[in-house]
C-alpha atoms as a PDB file:
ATOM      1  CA  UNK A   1      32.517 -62.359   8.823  1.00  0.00           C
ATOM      2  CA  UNK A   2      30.279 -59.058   8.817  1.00  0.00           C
ATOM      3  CA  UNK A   3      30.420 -56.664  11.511  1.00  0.00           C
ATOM      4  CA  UNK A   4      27.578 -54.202  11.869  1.00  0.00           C
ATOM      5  CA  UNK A   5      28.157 -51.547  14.595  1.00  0.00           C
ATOM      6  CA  UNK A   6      24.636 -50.134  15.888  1.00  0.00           C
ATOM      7  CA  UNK A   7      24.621 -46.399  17.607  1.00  0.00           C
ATOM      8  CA  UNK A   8      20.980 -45.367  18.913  1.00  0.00           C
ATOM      9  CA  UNK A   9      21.758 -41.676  19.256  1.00  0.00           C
ATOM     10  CA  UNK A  10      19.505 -38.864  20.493  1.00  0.00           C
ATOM     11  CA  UNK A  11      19.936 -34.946  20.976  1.00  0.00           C
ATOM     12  CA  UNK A  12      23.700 -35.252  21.668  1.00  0.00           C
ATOM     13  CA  UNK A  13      25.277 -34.766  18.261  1.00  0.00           C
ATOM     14  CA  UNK A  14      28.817 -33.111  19.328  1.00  0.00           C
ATOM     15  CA  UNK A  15      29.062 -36.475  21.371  1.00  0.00           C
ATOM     16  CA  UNK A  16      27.741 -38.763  18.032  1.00  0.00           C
ATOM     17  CA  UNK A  17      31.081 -37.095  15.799  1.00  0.00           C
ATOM     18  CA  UNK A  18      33.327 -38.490  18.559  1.00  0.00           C
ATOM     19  CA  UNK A  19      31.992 -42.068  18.487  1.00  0.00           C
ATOM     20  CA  UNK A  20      31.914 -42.028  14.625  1.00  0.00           C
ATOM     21  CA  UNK A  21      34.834 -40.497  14.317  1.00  0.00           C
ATOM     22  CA  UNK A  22      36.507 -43.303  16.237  1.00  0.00           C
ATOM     23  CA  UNK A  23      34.771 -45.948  14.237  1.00  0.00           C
ATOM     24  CA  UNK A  24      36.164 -44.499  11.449  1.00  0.00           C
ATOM     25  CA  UNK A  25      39.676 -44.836  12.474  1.00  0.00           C
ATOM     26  CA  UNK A  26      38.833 -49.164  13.638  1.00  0.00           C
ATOM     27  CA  UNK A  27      42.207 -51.089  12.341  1.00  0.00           C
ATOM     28  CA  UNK A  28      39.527 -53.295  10.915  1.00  0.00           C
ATOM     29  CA  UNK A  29      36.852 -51.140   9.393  1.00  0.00           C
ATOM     30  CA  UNK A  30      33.250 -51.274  10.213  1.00  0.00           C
ATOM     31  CA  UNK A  31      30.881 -53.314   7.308  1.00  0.00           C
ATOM     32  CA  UNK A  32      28.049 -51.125   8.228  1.00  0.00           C
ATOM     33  CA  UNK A  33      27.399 -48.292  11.248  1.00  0.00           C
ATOM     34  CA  UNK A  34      23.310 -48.486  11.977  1.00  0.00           C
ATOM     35  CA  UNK A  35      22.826 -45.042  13.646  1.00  0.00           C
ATOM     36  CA  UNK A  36      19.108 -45.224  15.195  1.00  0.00           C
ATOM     37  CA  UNK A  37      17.590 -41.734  15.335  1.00  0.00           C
ATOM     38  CA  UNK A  38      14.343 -39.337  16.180  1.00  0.00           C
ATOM     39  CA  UNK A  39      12.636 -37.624  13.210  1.00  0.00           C
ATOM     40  CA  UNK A  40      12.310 -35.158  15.364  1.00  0.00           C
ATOM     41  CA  UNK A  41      16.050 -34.587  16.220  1.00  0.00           C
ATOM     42  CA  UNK A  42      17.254 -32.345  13.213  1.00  0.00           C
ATOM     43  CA  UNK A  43      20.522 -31.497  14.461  1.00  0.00           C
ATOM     44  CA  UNK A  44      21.730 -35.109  14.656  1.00  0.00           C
ATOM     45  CA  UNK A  45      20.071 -36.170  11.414  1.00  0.00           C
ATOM     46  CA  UNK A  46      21.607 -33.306   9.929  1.00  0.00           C
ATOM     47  CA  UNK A  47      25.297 -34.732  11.565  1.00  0.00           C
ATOM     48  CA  UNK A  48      24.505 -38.061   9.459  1.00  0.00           C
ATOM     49  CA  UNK A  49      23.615 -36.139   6.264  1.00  0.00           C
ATOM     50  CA  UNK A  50      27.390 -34.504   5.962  1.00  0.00           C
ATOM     51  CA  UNK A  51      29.561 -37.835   7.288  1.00  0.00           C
ATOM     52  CA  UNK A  52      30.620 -39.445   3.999  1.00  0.00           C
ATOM     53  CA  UNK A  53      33.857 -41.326   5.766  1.00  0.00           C
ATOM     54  CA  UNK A  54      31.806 -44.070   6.715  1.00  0.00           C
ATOM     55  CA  UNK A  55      29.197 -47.086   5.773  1.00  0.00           C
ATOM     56  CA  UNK A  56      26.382 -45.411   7.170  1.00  0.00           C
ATOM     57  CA  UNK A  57      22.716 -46.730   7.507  1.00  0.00           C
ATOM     58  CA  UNK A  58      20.309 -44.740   9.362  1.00  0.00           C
ATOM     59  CA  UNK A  59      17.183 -46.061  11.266  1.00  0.00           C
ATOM     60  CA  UNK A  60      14.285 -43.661  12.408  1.00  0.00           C
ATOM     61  CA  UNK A  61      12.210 -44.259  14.694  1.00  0.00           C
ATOM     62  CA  UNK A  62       9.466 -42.612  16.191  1.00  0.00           C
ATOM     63  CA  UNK A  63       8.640 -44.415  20.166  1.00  0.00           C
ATOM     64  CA  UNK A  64      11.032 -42.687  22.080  1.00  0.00           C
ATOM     65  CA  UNK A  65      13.199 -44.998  24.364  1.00  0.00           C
ATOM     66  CA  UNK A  66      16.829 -46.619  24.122  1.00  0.00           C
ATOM     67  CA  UNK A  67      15.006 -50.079  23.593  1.00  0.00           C
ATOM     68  CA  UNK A  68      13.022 -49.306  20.892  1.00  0.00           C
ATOM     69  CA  UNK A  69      16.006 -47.565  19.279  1.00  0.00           C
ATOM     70  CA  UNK A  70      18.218 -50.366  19.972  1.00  0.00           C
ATOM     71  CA  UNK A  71      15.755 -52.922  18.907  1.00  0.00           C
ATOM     72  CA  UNK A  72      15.101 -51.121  15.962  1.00  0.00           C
ATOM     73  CA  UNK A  73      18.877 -50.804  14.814  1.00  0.00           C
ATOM     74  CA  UNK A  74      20.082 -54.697  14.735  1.00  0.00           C
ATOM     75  CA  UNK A  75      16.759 -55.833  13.247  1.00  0.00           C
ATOM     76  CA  UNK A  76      18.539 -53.436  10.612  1.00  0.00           C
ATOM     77  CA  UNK A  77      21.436 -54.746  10.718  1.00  0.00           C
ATOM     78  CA  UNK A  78      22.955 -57.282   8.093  1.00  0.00           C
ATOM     79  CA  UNK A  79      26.285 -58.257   9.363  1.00  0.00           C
ATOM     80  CA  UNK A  80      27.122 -62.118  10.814  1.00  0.00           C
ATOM     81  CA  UNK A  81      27.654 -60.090  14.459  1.00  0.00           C
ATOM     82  CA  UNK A  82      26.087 -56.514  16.113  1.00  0.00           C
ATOM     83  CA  UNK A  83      28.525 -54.337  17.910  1.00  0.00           C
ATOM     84  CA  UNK A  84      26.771 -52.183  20.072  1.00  0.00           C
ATOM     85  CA  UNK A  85      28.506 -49.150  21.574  1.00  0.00           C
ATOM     86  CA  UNK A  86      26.767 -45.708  22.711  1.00  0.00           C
ATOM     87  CA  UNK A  87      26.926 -42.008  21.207  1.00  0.00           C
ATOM     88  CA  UNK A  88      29.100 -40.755  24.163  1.00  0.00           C
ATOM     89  CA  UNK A  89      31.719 -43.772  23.641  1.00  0.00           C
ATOM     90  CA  UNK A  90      34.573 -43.948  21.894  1.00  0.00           C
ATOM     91  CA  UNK A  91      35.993 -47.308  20.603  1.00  0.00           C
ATOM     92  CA  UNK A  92      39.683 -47.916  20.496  1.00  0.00           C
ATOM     93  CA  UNK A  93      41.043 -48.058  17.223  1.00  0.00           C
ATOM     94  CA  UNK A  94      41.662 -52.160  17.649  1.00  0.00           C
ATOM     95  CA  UNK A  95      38.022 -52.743  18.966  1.00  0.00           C
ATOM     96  CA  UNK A  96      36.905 -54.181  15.776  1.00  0.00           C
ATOM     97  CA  UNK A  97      39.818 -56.143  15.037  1.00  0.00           C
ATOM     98  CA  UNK A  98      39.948 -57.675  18.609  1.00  0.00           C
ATOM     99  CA  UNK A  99      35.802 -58.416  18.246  1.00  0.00           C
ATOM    100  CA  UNK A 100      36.155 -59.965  15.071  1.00  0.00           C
ATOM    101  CA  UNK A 101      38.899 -62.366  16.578  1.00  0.00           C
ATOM    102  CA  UNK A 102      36.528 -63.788  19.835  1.00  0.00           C
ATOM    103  CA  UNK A 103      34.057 -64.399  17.339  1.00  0.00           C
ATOM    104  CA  UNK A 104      36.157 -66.678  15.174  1.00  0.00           C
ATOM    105  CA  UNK A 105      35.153 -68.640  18.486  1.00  0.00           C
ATOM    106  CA  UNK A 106      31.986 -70.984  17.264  1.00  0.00           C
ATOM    107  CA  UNK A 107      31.856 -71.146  21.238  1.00  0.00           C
ATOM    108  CA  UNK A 108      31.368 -67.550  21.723  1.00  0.00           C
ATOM    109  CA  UNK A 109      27.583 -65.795  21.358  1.00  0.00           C
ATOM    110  CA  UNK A 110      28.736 -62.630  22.531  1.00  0.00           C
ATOM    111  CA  UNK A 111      31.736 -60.211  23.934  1.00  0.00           C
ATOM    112  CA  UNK A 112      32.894 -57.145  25.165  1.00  0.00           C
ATOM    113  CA  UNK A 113      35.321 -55.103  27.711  1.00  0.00           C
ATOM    114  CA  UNK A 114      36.164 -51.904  29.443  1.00  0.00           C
ATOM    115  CA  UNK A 115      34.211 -48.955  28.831  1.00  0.00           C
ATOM    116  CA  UNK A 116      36.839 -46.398  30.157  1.00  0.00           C
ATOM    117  CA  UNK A 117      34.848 -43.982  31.966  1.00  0.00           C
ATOM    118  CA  UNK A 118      36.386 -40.101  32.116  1.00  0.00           C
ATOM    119  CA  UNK A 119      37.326 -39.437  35.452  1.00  0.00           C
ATOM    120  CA  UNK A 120      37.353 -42.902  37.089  1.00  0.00           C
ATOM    121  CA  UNK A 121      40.623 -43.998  37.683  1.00  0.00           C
ATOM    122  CA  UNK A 122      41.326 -47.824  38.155  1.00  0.00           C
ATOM    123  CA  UNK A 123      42.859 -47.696  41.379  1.00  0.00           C
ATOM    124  CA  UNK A 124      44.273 -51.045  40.855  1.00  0.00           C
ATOM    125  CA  UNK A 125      41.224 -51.985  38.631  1.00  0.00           C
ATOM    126  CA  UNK A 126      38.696 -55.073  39.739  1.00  0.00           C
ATOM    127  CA  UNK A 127      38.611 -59.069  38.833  1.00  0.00           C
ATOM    128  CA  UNK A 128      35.014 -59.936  39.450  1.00  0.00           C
ATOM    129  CA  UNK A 129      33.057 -58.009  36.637  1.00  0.00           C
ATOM    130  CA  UNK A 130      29.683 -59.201  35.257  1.00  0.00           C
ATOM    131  CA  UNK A 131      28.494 -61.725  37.587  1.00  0.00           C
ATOM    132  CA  UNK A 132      25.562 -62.424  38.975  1.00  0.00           C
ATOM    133  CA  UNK A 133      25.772 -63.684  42.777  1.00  0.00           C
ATOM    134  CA  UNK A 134      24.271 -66.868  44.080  1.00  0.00           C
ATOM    135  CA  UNK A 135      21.333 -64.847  45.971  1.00  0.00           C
ATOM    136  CA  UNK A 136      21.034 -62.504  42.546  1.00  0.00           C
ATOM    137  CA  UNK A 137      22.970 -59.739  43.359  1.00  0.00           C
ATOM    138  CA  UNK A 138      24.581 -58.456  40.253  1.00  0.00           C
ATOM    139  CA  UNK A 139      28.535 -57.239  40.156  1.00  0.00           C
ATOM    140  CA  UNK A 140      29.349 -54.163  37.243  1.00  0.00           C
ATOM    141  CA  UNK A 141      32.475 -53.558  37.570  1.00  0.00           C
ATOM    142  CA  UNK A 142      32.784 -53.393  33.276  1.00  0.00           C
ATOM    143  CA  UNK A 143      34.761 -49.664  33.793  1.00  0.00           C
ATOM    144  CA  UNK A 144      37.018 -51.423  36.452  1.00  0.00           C
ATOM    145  CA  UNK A 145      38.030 -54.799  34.774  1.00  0.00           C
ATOM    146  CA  UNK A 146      41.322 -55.884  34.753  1.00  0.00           C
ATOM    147  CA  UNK A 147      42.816 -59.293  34.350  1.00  0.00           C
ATOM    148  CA  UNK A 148      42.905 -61.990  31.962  1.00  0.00           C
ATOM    149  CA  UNK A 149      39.317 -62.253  29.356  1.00  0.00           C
ATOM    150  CA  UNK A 150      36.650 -64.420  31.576  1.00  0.00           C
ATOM    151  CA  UNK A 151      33.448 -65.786  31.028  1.00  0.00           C
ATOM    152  CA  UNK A 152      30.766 -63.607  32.170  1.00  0.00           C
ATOM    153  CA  UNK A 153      27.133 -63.638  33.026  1.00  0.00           C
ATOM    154  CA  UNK A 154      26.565 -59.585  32.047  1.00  0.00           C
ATOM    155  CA  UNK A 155      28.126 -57.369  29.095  1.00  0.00           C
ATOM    156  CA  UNK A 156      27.834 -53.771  29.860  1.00  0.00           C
ATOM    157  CA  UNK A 157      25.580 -51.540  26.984  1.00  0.00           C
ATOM    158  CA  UNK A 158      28.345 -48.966  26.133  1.00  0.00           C
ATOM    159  CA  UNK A 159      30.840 -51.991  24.836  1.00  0.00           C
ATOM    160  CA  UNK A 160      29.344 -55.527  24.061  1.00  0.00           C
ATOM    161  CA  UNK A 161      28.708 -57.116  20.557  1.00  0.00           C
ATOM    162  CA  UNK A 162      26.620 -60.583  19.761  1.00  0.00           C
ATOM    163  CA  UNK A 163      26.189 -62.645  16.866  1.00  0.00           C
ATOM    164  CA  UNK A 164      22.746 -61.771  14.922  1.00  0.00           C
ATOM    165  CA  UNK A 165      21.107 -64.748  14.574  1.00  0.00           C
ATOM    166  CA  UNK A 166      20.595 -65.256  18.380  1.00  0.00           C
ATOM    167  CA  UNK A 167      20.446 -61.443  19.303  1.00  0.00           C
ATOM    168  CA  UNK A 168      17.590 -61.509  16.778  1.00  0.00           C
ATOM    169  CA  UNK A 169      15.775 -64.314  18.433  1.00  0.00           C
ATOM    170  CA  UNK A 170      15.730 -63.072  22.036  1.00  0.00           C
ATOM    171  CA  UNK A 171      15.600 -59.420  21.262  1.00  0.00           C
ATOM    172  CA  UNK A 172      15.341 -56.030  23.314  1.00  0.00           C
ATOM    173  CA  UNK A 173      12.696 -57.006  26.092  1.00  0.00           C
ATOM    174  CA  UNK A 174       9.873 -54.201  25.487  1.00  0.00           C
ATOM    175  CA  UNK A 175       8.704 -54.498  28.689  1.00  0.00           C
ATOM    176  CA  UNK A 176      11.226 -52.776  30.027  1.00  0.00           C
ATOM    177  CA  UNK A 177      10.268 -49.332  32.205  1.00  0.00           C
ATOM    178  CA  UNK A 178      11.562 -46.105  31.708  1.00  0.00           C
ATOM    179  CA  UNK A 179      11.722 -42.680  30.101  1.00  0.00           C
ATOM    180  CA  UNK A 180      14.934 -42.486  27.833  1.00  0.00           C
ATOM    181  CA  UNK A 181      17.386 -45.523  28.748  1.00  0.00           C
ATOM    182  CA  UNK A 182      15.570 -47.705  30.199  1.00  0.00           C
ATOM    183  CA  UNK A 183      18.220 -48.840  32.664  1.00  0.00           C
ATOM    184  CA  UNK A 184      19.692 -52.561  32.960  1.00  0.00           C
ATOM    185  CA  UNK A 185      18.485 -53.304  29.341  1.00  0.00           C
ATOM    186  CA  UNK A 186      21.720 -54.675  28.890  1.00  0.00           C
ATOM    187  CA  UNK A 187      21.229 -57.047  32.221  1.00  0.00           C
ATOM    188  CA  UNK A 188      17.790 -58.311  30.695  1.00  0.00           C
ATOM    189  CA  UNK A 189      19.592 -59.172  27.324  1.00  0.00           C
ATOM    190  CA  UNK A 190      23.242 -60.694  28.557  1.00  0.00           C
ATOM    191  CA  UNK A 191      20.992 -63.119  30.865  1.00  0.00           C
ATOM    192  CA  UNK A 192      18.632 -63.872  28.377  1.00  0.00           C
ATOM    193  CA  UNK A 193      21.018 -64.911  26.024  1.00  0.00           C
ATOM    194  CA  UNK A 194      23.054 -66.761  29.230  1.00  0.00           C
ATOM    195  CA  UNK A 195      19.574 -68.775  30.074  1.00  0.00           C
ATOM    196  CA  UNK A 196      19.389 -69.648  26.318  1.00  0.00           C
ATOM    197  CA  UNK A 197      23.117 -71.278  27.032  1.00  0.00           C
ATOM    198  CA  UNK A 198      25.487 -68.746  24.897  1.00  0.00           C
ATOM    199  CA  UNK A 199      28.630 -67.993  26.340  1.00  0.00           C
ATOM    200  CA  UNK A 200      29.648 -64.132  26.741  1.00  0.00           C
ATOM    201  CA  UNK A 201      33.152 -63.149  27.119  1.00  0.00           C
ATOM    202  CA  UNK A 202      34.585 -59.985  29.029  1.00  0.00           C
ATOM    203  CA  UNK A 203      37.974 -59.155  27.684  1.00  0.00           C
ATOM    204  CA  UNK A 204      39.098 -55.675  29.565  1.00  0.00           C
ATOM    205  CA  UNK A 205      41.495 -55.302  26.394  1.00  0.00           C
ATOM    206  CA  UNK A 206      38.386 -54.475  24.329  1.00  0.00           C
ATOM    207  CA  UNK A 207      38.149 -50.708  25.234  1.00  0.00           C
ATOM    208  CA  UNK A 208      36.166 -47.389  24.915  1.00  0.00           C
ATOM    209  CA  UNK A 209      36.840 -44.347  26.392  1.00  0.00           C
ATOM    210  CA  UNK A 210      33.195 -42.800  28.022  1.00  0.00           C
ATOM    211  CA  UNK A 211      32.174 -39.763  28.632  1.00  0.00           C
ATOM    212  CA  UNK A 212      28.561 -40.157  29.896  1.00  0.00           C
ATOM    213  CA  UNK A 213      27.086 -37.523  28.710  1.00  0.00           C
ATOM    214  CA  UNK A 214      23.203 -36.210  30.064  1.00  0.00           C
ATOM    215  CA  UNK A 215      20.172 -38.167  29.142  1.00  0.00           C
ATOM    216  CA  UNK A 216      18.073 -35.684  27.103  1.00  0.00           C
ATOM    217  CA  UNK A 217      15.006 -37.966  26.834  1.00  0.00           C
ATOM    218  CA  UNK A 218      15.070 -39.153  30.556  1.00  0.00           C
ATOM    219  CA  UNK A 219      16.180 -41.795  33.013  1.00  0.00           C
ATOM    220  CA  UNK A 220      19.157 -39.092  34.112  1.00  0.00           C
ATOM    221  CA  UNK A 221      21.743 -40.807  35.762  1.00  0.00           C
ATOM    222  CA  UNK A 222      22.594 -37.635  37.999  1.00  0.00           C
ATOM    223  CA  UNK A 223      19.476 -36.526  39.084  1.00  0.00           C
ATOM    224  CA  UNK A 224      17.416 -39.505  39.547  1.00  0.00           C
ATOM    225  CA  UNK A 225      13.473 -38.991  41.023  1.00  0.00           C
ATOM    226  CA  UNK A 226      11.408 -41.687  42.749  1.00  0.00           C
ATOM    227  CA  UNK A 227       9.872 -42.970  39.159  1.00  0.00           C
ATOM    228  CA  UNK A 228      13.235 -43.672  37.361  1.00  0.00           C
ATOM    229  CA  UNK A 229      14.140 -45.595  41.038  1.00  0.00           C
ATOM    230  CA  UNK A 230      10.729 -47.281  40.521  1.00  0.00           C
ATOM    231  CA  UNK A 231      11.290 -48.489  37.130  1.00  0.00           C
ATOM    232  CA  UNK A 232      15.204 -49.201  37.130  1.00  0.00           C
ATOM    233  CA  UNK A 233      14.252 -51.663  39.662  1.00  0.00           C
ATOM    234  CA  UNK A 234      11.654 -52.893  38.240  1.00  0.00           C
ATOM    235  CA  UNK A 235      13.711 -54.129  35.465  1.00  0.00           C
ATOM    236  CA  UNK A 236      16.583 -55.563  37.239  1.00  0.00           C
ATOM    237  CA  UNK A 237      13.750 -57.299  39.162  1.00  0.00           C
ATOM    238  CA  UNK A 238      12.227 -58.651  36.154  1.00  0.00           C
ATOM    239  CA  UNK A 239      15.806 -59.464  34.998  1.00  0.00           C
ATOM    240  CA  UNK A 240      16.926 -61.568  37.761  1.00  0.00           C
ATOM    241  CA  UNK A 241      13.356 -63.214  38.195  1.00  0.00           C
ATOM    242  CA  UNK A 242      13.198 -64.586  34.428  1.00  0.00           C
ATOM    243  CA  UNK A 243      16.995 -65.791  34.555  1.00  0.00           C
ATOM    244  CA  UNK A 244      17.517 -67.380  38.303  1.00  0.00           C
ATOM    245  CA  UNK A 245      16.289 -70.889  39.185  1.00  0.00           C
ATOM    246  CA  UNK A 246      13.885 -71.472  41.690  1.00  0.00           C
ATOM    247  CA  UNK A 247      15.961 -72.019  44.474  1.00  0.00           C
ATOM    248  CA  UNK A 248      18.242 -68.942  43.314  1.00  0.00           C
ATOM    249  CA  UNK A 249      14.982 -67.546  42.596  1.00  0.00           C
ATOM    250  CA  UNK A 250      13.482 -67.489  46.599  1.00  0.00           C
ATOM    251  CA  UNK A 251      17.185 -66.557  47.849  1.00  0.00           C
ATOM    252  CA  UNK A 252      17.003 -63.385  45.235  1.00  0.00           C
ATOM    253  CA  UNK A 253      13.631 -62.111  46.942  1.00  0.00           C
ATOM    254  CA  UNK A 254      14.431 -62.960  50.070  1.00  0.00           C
ATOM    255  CA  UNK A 255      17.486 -60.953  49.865  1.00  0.00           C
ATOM    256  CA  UNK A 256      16.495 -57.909  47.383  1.00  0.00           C
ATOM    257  CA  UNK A 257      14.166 -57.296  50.726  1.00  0.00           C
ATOM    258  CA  UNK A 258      15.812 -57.942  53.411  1.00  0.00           C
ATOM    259  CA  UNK A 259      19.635 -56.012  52.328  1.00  0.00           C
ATOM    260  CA  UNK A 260      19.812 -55.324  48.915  1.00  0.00           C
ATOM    261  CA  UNK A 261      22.425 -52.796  47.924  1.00  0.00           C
ATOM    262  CA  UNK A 262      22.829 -48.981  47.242  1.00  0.00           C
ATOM    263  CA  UNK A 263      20.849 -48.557  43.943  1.00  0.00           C
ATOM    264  CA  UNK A 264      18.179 -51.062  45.354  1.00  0.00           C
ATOM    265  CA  UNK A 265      18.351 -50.926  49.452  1.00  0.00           C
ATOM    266  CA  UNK A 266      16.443 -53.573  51.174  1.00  0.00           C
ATOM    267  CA  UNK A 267      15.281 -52.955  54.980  1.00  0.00           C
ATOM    268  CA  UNK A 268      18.531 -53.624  56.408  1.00  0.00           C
ATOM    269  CA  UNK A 269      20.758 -51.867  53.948  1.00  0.00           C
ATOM    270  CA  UNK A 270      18.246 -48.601  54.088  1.00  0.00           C
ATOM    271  CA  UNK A 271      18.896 -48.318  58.121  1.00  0.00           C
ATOM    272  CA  UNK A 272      22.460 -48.829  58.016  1.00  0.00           C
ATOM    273  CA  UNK A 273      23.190 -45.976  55.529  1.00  0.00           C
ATOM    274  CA  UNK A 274      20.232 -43.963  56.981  1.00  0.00           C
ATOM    275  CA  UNK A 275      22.087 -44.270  59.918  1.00  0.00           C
ATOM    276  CA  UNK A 276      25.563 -43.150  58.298  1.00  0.00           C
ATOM    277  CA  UNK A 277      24.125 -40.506  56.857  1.00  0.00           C
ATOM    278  CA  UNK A 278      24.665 -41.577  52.701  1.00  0.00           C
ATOM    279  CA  UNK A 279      21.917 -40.765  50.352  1.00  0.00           C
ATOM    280  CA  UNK A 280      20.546 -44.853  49.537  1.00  0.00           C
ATOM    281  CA  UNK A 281      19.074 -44.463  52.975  1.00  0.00           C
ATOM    282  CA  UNK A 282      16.213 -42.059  52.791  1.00  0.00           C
ATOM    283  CA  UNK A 283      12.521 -43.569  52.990  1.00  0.00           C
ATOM    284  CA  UNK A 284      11.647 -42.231  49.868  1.00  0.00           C
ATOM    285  CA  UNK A 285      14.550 -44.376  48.445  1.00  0.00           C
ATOM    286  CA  UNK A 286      13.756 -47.275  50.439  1.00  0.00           C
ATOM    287  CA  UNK A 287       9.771 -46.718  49.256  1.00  0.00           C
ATOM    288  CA  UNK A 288      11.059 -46.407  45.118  1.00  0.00           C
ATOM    289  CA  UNK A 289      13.086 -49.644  45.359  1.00  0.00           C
ATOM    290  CA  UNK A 290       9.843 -51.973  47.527  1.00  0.00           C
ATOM    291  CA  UNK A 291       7.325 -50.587  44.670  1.00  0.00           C
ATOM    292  CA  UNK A 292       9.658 -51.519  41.684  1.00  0.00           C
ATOM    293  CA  UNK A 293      10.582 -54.765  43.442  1.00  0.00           C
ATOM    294  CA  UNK A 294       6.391 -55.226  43.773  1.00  0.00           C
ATOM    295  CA  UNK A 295       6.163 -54.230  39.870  1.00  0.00           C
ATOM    296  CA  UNK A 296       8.983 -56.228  38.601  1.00  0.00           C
ATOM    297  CA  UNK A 297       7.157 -59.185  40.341  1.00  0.00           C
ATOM    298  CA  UNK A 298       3.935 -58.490  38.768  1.00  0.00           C
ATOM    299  CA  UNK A 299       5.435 -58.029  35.098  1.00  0.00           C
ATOM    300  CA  UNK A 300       6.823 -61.397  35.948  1.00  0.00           C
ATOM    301  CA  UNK A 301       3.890 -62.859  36.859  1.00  0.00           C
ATOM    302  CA  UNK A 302       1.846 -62.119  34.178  1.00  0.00           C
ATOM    303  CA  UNK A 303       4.302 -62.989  31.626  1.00  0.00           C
ATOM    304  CA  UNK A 304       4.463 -66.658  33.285  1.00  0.00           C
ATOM    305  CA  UNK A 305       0.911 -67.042  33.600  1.00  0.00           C
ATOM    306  CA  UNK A 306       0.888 -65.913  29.251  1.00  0.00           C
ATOM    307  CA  UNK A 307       3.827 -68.423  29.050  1.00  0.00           C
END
């Protein structure tokens, strides 16, 4: 078994040596590291040109955008199974080795764990990670998981790893909105892949330390505006839309509208926090999360009526 580890990296090279660092100390080494860069990002592509301690491969691409980068790095790839991990992660020295080992698992299409956010303390950790509720409501949790491996419906972007063949032939979904990271692309894939019938595994042994580090091409995760609201949601609309049955399908937009939850309030959920006073409730927020909903519906739409 090949094991290809793909890094789409932009403008953060002090956080790039970390993660390669750490993937050069795996127990089991790496058969290839795919780092996707930016022509236009010297200082990273200069990083690459000085790193002889491991099998690198570098992809450039030129669309800016974590899907396109990511897309773009396993079609690269040549080993039997694609790690993916972010430049501000750092695997554990046994992440390889404990990959390698679900995969020996004909059963298993994909895997991954904890992605050990700085800062974020357990606090007795979490059981339900990766699931996606009966009326669509998704459950993270990847930084929290504790507990015995589990079968999962999501695998977080920072720490999940699939075999090629089938990664290949659902791919990054390119109609996914957003500046830089084009948030929940790793939603869109896991249930792809889970509607296709592969099995993905959550093991909270299989760690990374994170250090989320700022978004220099967009989609900032602490300073969101009303457009990255707009399209987040529009992709975990999209998401849930392709993957849920109908039934599941009717209780998701029936729910997404009427509560919903913090990063995505519904009516309900936007008065009670208006109410207390937390920041999902402002109308602004409320008005973001209705027009991605109404664009994640129409992306749907016309991909079914193409279909």
């Amino acid at each position: 078994m090949e094991i290809s580890v793909v890094v789409p990296s932009y403008g953060r090279p002090e956080a790039l040596a970390l993660c390669l660092a750490a993937l050069e100390s795996q127990s089991r080494p790496a058969d290839e590291v795919v780092v996707v860069t930016r022509r236009d990002d010297a200082r990273t592509r200069e990083l690459l040109a000085g790193y002889p301690g491991l099998p690198l491969a570098e992809r450039v691409v030129e669309v800016p955008g974590q899907v396109q980068a990511l897309d773009a790095g396993v079609r690269a790839a040549r080993g039997d199974v694609v790690a993916i991990t972010d430049d501000d992660a750092a695997p554990r020295p046994r992440w390889l080795e404990q990959l390698e080992r679900w995969f020996s698992d004909p059963t298993v299409i994909g895997a991954g764990g904890r992605d050990a956010v700085a800062g974020v303390a357990l606090n007795g950790g979490e059981r339900v990670v990766g699931r996606v509720r009966w009326c669509g409501k998704v459950v993270g949790n990847h930084h929290l998981g504790v507990g015995e491996p589990r079968d999962v419906d999501v695998l977080k972007g920072a720490n999940m790893a699939f075999r090629r063949e089938p990664l290949l032939a659902t791919g990054f979904d390119l109609r996914l909105k957003g500046a830089g990271a084009q948030v929940h692309n790793d939603l869109k894939l896991s249930l792809a892949l889970r509607r296709a019938g592969g099995r993905l595994v959550y093991d909270p042994g299989l760690l990374v330390d994170h250090m989320p580090a700022p978004r220099p091409q967009g989609d900032d995760r602490r300073h969101a505006d009303p457009r990255q609201q707009v399209d987040a949601v529009h992709n975990e609309t999209l998401a849930l839309l392709e993957y849920l049955p109908p039934a599941r399908r009717t209780a998701f937009v029936a729910w997404a509208l009427a509560v919903g939850r913090d990063q995505g309030p519904g009516l309900a959920h936007a008065a009670w926090t208006a109410i207390r006073r937390h920041r999902g409730g402002s109308l602004a927020h409320l008005r973001a999360t209705l027009r991605g909903r109404l664009e994640g519906w129409r992306t749907y739409r016309r991909s079914a009526v193409v279909a």
